[in-house]
C-alpha atoms as a PDB file:
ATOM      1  CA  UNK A   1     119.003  74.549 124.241  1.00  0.00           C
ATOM      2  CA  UNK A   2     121.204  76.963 123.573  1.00  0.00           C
ATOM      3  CA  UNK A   3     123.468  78.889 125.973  1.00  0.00           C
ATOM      4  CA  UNK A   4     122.107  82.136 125.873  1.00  0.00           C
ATOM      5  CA  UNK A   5     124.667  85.100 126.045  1.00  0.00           C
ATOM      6  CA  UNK A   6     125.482  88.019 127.867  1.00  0.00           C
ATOM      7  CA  UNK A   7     124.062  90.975 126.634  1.00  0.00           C
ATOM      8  CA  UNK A   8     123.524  94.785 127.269  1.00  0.00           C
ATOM      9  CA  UNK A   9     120.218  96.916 128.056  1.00  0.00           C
ATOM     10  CA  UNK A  10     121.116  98.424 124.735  1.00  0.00           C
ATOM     11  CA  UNK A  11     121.091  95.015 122.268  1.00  0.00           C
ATOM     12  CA  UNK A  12     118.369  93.998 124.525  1.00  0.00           C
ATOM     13  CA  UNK A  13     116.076  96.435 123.519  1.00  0.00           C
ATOM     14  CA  UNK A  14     117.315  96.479 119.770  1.00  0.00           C
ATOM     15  CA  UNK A  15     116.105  92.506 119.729  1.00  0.00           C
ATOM     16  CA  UNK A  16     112.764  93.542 121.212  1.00  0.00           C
ATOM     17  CA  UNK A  17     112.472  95.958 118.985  1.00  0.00           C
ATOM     18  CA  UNK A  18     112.729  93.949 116.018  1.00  0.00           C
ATOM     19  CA  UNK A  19     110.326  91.833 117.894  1.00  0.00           C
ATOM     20  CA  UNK A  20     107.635  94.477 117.579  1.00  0.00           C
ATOM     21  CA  UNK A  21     107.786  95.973 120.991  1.00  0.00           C
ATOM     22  CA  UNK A  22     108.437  99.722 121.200  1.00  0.00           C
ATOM     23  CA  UNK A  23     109.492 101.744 124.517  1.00  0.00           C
ATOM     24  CA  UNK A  24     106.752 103.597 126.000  1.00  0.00           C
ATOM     25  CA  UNK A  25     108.162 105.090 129.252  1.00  0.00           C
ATOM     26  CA  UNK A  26     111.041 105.186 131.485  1.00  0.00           C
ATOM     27  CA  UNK A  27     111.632 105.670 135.036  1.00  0.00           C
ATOM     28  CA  UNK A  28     114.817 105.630 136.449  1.00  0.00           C
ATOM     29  CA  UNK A  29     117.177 103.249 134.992  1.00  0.00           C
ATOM     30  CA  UNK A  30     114.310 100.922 134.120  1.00  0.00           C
ATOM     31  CA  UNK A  31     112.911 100.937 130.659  1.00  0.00           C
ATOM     32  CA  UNK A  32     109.127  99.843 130.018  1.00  0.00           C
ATOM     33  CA  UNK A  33     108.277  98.231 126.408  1.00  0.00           C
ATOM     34  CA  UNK A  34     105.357  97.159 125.189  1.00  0.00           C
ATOM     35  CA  UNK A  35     103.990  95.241 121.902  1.00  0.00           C
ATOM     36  CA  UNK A  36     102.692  96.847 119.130  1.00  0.00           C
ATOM     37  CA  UNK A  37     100.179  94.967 117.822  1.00  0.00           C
ATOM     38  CA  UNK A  38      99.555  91.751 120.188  1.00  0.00           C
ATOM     39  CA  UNK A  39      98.061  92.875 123.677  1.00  0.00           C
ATOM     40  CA  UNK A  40      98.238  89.503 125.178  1.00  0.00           C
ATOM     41  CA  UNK A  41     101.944  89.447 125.633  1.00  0.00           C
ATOM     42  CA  UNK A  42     103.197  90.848 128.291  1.00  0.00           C
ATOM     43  CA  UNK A  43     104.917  94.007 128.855  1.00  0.00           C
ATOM     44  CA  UNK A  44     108.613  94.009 129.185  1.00  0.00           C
ATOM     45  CA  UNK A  45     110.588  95.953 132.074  1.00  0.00           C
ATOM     46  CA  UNK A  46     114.481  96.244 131.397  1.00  0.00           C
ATOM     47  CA  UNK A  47     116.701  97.402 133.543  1.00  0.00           C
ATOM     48  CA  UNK A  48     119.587  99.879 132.235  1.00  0.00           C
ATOM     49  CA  UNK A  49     122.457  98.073 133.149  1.00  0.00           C
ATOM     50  CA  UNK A  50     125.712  97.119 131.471  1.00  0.00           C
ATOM     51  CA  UNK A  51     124.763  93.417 131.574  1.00  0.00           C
ATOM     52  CA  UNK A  52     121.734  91.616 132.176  1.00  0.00           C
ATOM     53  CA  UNK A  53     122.048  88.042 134.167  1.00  0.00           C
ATOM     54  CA  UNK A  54     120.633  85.406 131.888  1.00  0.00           C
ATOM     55  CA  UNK A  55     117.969  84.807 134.512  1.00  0.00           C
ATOM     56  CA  UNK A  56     116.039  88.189 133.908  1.00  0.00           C
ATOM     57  CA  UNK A  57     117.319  87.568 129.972  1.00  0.00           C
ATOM     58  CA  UNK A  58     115.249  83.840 129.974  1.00  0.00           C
ATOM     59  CA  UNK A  59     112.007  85.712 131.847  1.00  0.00           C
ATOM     60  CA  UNK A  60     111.980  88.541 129.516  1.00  0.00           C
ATOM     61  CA  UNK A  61     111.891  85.992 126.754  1.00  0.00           C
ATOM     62  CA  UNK A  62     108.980  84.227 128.006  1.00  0.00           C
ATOM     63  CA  UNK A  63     107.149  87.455 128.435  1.00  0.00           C
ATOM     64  CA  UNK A  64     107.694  87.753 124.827  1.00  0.00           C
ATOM     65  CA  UNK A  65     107.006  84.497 123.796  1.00  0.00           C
ATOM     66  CA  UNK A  66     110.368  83.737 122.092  1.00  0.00           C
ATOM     67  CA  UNK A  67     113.449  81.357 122.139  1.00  0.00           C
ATOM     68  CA  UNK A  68     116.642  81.293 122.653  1.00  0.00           C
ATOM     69  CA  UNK A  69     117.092  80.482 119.173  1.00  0.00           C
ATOM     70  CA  UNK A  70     115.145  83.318 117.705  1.00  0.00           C
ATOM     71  CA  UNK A  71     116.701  85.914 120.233  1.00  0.00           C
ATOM     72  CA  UNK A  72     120.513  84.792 119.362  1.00  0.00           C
ATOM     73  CA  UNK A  73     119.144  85.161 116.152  1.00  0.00           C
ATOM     74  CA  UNK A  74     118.209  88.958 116.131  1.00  0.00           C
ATOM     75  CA  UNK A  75     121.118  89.710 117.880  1.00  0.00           C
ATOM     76  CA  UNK A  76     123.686  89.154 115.510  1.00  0.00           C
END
């Protein structure tokens, strides 16, 4: 598995956005997306911060059904 990096709210919601999840609200500093098409994955909650911890990073990404792979991917 691969280490997964550091990363911003920003590039965190520019991968899940190529993912096919679009922002539908936000409240505070925390940013609610959901998928476009497939209603059985879950709806993502990301917090505007300058970094996430890789701990919310690997939960998101099981919310989304995705790998580490794939999301190192999309980010470059």
């Amino acid at each position: 598995m691969p280490k997964l990096p550091l990363v911003s709210s920003k590039q965190a919601i520019k991968v899940f956005q190529k993912l096919n999840y679009k922002v539908v609200r936000q409240k505070g500093s925390h940013i609610r997306m959901h998928h476009l098409f497939d209603k059985t994955k879950s709806p993502l909650t990301i917090p505007k911060h300058r970094v996430i911890g890789r701990g919310l990073l690997r939960k998101l990404m099981r919310d989304a059904k995705t790998t580490p792979e794939d999301f190192n991917k999309l980010l470059k």
